[in-house]
N, C-alpha and C. Protein backbone atom coordinates (compact mmCIF):
# COMPACT_ATOMS: atom_id res chain seq x y z
N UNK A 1 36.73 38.88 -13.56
CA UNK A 1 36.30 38.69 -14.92
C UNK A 1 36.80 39.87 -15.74
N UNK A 2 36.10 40.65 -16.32
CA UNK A 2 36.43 41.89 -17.53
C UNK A 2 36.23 43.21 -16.48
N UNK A 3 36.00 42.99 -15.22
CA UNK A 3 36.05 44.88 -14.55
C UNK A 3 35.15 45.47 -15.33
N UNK A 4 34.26 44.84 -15.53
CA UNK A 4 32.90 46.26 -16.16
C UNK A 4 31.56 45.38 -15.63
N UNK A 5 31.30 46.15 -15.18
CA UNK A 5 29.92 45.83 -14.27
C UNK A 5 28.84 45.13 -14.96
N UNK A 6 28.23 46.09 -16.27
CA UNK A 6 27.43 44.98 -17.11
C UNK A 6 27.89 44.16 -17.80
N UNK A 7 29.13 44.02 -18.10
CA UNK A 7 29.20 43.24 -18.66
C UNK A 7 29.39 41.88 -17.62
N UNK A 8 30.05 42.04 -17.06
CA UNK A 8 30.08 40.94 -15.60
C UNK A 8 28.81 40.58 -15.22
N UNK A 9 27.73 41.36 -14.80
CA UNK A 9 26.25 40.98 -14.85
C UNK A 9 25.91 40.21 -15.78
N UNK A 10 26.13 40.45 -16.87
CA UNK A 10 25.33 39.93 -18.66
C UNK A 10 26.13 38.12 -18.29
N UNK A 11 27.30 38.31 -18.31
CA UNK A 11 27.96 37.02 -18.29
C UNK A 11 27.14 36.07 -17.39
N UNK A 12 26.99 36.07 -15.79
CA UNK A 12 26.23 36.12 -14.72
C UNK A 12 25.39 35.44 -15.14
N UNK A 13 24.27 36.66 -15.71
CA UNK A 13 22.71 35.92 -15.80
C UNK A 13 22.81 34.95 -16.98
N UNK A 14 23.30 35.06 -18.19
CA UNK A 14 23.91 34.44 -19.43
C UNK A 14 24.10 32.73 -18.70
N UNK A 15 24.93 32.71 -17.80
CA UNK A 15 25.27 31.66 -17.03
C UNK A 15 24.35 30.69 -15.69
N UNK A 16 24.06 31.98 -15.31
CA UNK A 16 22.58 31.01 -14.73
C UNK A 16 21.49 30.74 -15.35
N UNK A 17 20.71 31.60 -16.59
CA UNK A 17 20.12 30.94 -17.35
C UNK A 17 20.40 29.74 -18.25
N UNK A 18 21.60 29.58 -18.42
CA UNK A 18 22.07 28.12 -19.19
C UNK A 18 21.86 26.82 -17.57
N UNK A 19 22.51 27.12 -16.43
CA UNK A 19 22.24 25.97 -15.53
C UNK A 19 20.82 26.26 -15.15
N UNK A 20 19.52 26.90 -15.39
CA UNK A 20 18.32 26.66 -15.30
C UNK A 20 17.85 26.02 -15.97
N UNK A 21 18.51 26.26 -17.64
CA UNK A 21 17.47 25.35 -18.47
C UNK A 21 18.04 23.63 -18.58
N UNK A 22 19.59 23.54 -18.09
CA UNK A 22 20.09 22.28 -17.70
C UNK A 22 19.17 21.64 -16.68
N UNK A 23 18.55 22.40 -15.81
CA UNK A 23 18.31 21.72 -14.39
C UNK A 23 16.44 20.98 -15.07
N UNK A 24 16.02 21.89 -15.91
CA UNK A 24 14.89 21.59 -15.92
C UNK A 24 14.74 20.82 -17.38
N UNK A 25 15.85 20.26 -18.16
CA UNK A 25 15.69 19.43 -19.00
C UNK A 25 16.26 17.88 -18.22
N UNK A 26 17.10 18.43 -17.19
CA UNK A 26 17.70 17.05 -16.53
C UNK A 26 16.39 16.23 -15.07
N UNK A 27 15.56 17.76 -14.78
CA UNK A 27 14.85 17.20 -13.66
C UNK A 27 13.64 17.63 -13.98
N UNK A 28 13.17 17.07 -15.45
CA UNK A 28 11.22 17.50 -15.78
C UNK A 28 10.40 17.33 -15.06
N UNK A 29 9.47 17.42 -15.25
CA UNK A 29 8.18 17.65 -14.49
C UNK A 29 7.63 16.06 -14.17
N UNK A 30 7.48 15.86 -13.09
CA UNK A 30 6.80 14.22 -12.99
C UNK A 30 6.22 13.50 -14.06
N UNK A 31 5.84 12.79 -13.76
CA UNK A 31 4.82 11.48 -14.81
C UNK A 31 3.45 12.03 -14.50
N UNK A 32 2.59 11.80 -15.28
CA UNK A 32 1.00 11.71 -14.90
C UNK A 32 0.80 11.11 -14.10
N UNK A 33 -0.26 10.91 -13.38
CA UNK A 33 -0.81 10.22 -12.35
C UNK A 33 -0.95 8.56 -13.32
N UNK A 34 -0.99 7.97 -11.95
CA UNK A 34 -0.70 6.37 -12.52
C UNK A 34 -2.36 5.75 -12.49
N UNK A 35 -2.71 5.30 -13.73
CA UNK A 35 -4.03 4.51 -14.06
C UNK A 35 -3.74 3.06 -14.12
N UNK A 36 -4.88 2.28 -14.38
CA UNK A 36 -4.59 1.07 -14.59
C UNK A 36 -4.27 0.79 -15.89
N UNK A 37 -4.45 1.24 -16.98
CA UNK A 37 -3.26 1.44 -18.04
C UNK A 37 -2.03 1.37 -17.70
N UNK A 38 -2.00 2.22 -17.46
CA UNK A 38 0.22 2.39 -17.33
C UNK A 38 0.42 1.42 -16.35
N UNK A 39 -0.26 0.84 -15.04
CA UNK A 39 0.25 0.59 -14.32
C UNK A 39 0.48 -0.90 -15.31
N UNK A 40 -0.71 -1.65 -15.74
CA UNK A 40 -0.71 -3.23 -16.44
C UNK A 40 0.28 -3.19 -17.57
N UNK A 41 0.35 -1.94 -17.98
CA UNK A 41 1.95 -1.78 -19.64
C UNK A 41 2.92 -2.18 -18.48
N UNK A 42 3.22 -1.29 -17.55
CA UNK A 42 4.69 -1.25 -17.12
C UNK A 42 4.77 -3.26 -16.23
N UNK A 43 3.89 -3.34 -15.54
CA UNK A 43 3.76 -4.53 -14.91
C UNK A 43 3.74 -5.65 -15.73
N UNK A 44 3.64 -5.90 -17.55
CA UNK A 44 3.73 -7.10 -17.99
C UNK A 44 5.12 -6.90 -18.86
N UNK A 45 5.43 -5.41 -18.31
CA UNK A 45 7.29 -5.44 -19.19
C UNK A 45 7.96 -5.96 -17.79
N UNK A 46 7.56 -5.49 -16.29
CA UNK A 46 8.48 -6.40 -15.44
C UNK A 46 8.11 -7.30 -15.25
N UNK A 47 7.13 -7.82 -15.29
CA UNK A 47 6.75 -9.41 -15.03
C UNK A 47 5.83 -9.66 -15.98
N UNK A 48 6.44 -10.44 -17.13
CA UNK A 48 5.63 -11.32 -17.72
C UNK A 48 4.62 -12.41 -17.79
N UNK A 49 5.23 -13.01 -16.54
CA UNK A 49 4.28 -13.81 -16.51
C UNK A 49 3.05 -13.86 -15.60
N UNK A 50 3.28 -12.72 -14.89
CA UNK A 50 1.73 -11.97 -14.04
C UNK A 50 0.59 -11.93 -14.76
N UNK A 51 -0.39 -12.30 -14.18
CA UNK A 51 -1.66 -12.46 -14.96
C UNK A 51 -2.44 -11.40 -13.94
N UNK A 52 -3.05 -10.22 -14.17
CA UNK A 52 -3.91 -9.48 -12.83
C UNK A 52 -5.07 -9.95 -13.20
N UNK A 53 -5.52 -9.72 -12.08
CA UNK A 53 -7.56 -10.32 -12.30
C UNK A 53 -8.47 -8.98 -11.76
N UNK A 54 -7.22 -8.58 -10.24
CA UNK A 54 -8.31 -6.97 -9.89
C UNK A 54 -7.25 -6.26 -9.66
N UNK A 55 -7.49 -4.95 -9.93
CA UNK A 55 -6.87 -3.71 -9.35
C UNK A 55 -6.93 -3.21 -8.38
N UNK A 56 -6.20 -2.32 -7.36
CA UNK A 56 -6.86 -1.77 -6.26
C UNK A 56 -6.02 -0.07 -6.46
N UNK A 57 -6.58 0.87 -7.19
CA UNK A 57 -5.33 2.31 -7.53
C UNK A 57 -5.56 3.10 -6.52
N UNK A 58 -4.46 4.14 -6.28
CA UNK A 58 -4.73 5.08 -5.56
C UNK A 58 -5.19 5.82 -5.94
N UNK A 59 -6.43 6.85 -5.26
CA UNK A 59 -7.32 7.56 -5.67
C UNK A 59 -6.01 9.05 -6.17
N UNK A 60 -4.95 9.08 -5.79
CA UNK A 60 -3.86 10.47 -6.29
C UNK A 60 -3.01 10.23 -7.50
N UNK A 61 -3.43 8.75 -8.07
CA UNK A 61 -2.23 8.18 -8.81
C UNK A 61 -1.11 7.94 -8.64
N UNK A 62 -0.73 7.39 -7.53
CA UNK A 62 0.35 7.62 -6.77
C UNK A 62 1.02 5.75 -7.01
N UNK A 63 -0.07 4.56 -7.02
CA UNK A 63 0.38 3.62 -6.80
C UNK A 63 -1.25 2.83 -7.00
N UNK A 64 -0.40 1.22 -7.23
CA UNK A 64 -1.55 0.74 -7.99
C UNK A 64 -1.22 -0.85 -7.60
N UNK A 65 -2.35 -1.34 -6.22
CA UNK A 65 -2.12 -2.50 -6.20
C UNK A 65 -2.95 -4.01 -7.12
N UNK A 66 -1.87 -4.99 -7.60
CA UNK A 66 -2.84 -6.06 -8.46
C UNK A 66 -2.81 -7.61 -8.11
N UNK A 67 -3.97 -7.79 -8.12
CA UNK A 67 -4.23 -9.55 -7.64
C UNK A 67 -3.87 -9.74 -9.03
N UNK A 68 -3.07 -11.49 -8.42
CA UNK A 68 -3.11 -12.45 -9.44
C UNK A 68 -3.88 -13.48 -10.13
N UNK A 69 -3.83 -13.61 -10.86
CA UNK A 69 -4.43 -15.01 -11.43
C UNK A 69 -4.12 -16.51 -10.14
N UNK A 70 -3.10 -16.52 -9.89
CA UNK A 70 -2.42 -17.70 -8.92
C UNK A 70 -2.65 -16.89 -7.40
N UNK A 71 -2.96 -16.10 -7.02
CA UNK A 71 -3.03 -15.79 -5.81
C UNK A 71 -1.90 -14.54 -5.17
N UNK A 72 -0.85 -14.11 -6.31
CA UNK A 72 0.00 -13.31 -5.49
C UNK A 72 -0.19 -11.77 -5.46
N UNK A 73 0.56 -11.45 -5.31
CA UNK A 73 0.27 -9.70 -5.64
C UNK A 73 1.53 -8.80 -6.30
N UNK A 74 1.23 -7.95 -6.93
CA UNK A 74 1.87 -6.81 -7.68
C UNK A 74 1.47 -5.39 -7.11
N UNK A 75 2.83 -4.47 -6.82
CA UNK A 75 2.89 -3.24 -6.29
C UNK A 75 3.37 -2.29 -7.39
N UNK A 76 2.70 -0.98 -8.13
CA UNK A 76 3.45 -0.63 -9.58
C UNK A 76 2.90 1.02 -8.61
N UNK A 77 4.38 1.45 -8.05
CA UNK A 77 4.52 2.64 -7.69
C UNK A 77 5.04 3.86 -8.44
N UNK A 78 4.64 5.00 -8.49
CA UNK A 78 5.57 6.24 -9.05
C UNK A 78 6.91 5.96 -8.10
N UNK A 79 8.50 6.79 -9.31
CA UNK A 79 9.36 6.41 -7.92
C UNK A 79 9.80 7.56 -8.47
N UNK A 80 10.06 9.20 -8.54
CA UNK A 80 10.74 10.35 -8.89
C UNK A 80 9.50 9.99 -10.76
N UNK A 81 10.30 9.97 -11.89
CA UNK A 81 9.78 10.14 -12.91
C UNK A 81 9.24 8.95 -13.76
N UNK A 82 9.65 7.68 -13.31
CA UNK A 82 9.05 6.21 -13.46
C UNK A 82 8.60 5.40 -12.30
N UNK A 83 8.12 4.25 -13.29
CA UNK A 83 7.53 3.27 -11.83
C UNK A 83 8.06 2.03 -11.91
N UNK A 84 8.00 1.81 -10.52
CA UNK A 84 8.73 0.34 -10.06
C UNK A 84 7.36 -0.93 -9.79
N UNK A 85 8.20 -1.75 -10.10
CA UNK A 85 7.11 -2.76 -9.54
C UNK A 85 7.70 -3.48 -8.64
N UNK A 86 6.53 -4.37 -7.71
CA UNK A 86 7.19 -5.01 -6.79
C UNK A 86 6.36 -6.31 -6.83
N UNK A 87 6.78 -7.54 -6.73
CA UNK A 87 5.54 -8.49 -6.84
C UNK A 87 6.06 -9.90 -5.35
N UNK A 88 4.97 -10.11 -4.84
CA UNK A 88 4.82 -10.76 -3.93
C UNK A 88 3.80 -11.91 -3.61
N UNK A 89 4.12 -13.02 -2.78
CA UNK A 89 2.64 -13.52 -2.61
C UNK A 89 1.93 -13.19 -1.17
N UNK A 90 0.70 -13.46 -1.44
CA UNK A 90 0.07 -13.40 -0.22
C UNK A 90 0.77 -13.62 1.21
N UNK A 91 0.63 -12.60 2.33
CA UNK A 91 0.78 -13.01 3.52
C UNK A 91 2.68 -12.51 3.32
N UNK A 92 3.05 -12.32 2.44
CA UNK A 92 4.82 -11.43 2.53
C UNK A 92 4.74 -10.19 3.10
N UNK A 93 4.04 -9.19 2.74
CA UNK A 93 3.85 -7.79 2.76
C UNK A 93 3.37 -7.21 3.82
N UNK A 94 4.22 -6.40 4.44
CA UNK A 94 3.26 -5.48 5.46
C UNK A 94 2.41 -5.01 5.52
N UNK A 95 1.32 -4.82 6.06
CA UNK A 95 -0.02 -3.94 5.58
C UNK A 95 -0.43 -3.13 6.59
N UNK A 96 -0.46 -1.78 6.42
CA UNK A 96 -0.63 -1.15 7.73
C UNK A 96 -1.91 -0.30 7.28
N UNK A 97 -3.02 -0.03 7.91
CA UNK A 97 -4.11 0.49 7.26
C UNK A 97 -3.77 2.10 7.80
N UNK A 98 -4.63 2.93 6.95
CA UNK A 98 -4.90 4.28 7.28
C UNK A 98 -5.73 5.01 7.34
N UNK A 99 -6.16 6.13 7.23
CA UNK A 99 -7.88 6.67 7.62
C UNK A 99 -8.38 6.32 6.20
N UNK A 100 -8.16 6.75 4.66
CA UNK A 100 -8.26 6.70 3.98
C UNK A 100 -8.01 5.68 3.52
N UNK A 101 -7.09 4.64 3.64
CA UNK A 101 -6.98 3.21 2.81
C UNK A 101 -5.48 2.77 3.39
N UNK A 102 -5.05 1.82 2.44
CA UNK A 102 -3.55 0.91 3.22
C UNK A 102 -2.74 1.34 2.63
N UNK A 103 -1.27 1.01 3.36
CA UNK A 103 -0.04 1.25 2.93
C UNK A 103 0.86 -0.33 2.82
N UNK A 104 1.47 -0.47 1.56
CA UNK A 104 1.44 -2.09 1.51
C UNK A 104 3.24 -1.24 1.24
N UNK A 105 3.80 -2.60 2.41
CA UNK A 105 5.64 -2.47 1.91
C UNK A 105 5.55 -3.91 1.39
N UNK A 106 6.33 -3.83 0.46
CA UNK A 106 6.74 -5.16 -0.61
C UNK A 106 7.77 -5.64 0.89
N UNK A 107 7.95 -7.24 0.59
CA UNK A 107 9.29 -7.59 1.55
C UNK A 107 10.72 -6.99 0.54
N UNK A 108 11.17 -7.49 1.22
CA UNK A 108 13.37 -7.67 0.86
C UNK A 108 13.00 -5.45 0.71
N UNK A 109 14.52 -5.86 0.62
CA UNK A 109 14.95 -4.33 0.36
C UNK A 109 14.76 -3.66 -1.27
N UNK A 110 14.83 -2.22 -1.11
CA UNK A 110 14.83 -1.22 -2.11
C UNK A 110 13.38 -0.96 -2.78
N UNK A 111 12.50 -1.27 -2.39
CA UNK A 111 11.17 -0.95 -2.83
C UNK A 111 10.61 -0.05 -2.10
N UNK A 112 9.55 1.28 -2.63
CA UNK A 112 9.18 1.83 -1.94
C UNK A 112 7.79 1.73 -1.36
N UNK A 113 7.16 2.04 -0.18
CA UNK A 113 5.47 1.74 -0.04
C UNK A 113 4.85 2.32 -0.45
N UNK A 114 3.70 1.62 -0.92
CA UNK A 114 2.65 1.90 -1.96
C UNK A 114 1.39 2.70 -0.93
N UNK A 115 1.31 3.99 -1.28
CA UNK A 115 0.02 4.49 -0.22
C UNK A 115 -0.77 4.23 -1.25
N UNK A 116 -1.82 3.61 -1.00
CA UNK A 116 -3.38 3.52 -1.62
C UNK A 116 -4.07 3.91 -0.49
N UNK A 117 -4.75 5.41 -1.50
CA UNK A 117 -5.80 5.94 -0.76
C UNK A 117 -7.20 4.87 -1.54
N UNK A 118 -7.89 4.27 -0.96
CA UNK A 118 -9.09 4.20 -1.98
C UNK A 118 -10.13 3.41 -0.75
N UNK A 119 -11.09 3.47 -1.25
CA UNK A 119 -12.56 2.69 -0.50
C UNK A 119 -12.60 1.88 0.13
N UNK A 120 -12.42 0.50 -1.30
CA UNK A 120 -12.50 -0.80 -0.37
C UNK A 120 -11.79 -1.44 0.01
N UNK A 121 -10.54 -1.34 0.63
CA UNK A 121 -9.68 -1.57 1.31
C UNK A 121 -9.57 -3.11 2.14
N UNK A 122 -11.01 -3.10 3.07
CA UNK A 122 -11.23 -4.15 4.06
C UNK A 122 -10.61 -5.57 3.04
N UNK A 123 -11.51 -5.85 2.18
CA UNK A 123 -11.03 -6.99 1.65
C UNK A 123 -9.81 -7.50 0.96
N UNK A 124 -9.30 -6.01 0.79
CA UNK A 124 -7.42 -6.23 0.30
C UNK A 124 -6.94 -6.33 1.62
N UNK A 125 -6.82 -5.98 2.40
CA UNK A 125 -5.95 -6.15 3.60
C UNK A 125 -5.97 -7.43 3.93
N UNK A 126 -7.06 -8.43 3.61
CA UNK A 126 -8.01 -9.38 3.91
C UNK A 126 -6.89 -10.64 3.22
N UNK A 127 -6.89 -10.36 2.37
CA UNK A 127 -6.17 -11.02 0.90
C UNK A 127 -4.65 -10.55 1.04
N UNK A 128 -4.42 -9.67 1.36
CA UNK A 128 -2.71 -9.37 1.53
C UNK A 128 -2.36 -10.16 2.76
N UNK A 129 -2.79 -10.28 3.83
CA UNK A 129 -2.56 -11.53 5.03
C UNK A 129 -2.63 -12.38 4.53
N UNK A 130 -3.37 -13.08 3.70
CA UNK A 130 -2.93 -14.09 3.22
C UNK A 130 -4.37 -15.16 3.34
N UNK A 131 -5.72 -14.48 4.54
CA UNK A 131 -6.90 -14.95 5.24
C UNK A 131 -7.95 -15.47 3.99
């Protein structure tokens, strides 16, 4: 560079402070935790014609499962800084329970699983088989 020490330093930090404040306008801070607000906005912009009747959220905001009006189900996960939805009917979805509550995988590819920590669990698992 210029052979002078501070000034070579100055350039330096000059330069990594510009790719810090790049990194943290390109990779902000997450979303809020997911309510049944955001989850029913984002779920009637991907599916319109979903009607929910119950919710089932994760107690971390993490993911938010919804019964249908007709019987199927909706998955509205955080995925990095937005959320995806996934919608299915009864008896598609994997359901694997956990100490705290279930983990539901949507079928087909590219969706991620929904951990729901929450309570009542028994009777969603119940209803995701399809029983």
């Amino acid at each position: 560079m210029t052979g002078n020490l501070l000034i070579d330093s100055a350039i330096s930090l000059g330069v990594i402070a510009v790719l810090v404040l790049a990194a943290r306008l390109a990779f902000r801070a997450p979303s809020p935790p997911l309510d049944v607000a955001r989850a029913s906005e984002r779920l009637a912009f991907d599916e319109p014609d979903f009607a929910p009747t119950r919710w089932l959220v994760d107690a971390g905001g993490r993911a938010a499962l919804a019964e249908g009006a007709n019987g199927d189900f909706a998955v509205v996960c955080r995925l990095g800084i937005d959320l995806v939805t996934r919608r299915f009917p009864a008896g598609a979805a994997a359901v694997k329970t956990e100490a705290n509550g279930i983990v539901v995988v949507p079928p087909g590819a590219g969706g991620p699983a929904a951990h729901i920590n929450a309570g009542e669990t028994a009777e969603w698992v119940r209803k995701l088989a399809g029983e």
